[in-house]
Protein backbone atom coordinates (compact mmCIF):
# COMPACT_ATOMS: atom_id res chain seq x y z
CA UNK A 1 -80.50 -74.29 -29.18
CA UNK A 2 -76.60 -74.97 -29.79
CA UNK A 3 -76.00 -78.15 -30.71
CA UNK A 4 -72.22 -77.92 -30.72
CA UNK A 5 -69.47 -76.69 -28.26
CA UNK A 6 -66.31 -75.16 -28.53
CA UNK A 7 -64.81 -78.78 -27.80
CA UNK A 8 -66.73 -80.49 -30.62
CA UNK A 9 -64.97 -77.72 -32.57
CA UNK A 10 -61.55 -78.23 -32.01
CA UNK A 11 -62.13 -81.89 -31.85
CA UNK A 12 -63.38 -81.54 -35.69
CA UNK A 13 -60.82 -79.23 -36.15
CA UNK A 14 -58.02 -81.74 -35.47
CA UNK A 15 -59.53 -84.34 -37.81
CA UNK A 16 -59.19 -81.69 -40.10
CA UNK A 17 -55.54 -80.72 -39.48
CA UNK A 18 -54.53 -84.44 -39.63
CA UNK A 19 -56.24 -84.36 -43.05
CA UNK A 20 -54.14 -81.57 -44.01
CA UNK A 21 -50.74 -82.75 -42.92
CA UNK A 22 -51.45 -85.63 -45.22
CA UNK A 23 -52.18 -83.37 -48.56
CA UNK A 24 -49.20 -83.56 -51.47
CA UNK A 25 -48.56 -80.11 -50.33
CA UNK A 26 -47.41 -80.60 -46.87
CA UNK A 27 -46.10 -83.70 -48.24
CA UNK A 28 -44.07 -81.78 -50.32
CA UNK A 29 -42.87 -79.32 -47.45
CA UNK A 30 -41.84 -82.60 -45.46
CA UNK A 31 -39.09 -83.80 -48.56
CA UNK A 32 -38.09 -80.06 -48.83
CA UNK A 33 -37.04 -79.81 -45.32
CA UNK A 34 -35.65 -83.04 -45.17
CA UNK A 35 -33.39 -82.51 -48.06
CA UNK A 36 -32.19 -78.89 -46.49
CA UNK A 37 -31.54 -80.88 -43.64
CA UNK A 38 -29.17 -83.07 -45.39
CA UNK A 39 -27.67 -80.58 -47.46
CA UNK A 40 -24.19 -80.04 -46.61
CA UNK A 41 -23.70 -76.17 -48.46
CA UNK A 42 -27.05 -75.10 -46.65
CA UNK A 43 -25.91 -75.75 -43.70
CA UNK A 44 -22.76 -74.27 -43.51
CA UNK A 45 -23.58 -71.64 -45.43
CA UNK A 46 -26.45 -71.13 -42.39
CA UNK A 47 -24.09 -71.69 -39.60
CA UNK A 48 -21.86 -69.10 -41.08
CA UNK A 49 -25.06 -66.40 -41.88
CA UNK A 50 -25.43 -67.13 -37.69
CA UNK A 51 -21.93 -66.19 -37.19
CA UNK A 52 -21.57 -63.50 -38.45
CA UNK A 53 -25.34 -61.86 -37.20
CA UNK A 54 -23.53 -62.63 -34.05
CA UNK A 55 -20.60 -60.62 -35.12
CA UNK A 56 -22.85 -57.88 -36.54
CA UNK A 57 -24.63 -57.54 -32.84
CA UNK A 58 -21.11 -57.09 -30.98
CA UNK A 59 -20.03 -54.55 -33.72
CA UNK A 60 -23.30 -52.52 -33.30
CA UNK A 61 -22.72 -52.73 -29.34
CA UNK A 62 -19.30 -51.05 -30.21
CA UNK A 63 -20.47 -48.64 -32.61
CA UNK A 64 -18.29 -49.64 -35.27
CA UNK A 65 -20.24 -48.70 -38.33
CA UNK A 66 -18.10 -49.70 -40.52
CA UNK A 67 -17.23 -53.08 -39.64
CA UNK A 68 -20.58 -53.52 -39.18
CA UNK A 69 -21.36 -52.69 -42.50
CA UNK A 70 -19.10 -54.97 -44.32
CA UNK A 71 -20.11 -57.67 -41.93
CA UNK A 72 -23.78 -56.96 -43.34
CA UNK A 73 -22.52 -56.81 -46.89
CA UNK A 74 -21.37 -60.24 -46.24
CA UNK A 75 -24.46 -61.74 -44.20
CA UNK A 76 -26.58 -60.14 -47.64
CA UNK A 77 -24.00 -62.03 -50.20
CA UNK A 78 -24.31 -65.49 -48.03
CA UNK A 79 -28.51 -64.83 -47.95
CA UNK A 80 -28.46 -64.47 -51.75
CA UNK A 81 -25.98 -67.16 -52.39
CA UNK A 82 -28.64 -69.00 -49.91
CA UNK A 83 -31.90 -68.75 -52.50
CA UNK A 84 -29.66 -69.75 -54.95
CA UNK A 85 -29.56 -72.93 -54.17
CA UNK A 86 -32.30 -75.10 -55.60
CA UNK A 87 -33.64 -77.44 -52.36
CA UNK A 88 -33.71 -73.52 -50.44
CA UNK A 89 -35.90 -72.76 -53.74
CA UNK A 90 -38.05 -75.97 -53.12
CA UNK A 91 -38.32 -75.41 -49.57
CA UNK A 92 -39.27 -71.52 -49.90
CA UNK A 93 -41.95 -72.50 -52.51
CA UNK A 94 -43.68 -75.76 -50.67
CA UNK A 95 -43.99 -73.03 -47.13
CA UNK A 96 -45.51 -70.81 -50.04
CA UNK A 97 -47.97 -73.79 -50.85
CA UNK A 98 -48.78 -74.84 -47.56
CA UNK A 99 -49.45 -71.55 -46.13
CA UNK A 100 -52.16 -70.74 -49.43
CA UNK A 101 -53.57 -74.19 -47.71
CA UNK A 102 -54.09 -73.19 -44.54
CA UNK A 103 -55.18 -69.79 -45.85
CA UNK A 104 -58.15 -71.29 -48.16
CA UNK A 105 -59.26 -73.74 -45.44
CA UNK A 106 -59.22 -70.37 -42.59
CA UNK A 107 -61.52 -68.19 -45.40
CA UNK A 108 -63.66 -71.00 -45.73
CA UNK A 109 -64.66 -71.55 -42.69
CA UNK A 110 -65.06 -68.10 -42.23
CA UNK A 111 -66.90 -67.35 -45.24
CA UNK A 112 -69.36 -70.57 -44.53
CA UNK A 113 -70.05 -69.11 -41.42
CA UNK A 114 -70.54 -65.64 -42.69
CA UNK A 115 -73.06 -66.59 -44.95
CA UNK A 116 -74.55 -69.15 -42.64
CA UNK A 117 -75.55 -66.68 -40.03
CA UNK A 118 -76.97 -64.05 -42.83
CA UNK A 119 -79.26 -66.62 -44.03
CA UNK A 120 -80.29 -67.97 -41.07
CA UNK A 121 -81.30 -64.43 -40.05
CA UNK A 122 -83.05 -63.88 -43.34
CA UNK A 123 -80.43 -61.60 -44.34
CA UNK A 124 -79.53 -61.29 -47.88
CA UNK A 125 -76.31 -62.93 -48.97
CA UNK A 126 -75.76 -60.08 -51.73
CA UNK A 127 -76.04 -56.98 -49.73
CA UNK A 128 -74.40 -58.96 -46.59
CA UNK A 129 -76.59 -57.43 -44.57
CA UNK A 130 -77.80 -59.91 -41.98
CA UNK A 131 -82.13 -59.91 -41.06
CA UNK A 132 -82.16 -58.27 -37.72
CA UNK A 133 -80.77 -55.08 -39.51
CA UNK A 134 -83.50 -55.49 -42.04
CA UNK A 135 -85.43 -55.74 -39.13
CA UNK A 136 -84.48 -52.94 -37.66
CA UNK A 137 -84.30 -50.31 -40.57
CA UNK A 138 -88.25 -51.30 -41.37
CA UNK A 139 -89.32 -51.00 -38.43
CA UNK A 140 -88.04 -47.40 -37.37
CA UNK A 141 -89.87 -46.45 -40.77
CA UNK A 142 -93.49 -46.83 -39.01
């Protein structure tokens, strides 16, 4: 019998995401964002990357290709100068880190699973093969 329902689930799964947003690495995203916030070159050179995308979108409507080129010359010189800067670095690398996070938590859970229902069908772990196609394959031998 199931001893757990989806709402036990998500219930453990929220104890685990409040564990999470208190790790060094999220902790880490939290500064990162917080100091792009403050920082006066990211944000203008942001608002500026917005206005000309906006430009680029009217000179595409209008067909003017080579406008619109220059325009995207200049949105690709403001991204670079952008990742230049080191708190965009910081910022780019803690999303890295949190996202590898969430990724190892999702594949473990996954994995635990995996291997939870092999076993408890007498499967074998190796092959990955769970027991009711064990089952199965000896029995259409006889």
């Amino acid at each position: 019998m199931a001893k757990y329902t989806k709402d036990d689930i998500v219930a453990r799964a929220k104890e685990l995401a409040q564990m999470i947003a208190e790790t060094e690495e999220v902790d880490f995203f939290k500064r990162a964002e917080a100091q792009i916030q403050e920082n006066e070159k990211v944000r203008s050179t942001i608002s500026n990357i917005k206005g000309l995308q906006k430009q680029a979108v009217n000179l595409q409507h209008f067909g003017k290709q080579e406008a619109l080129k220059k325009t995207e010359d200049k949105i690709d010189a403001l991204q670079n100068e952008l990742d230049e800067i080191p708190v965009v670095q910081e910022f780019k690398q803690s999303q890295v880190e949190v996202n590898e996070l969430l990724q190892l938590v999702a594949s473990a859970i996954s994995n635990a699973v995996t291997d939870e229902i092999i076993t408890s069908t007498g499967g074998n772990l190796l092959s990955g093969e769970t027991g009711s196609h064990i089952k199965n394959s000896s029995c259409s031998h006889h």
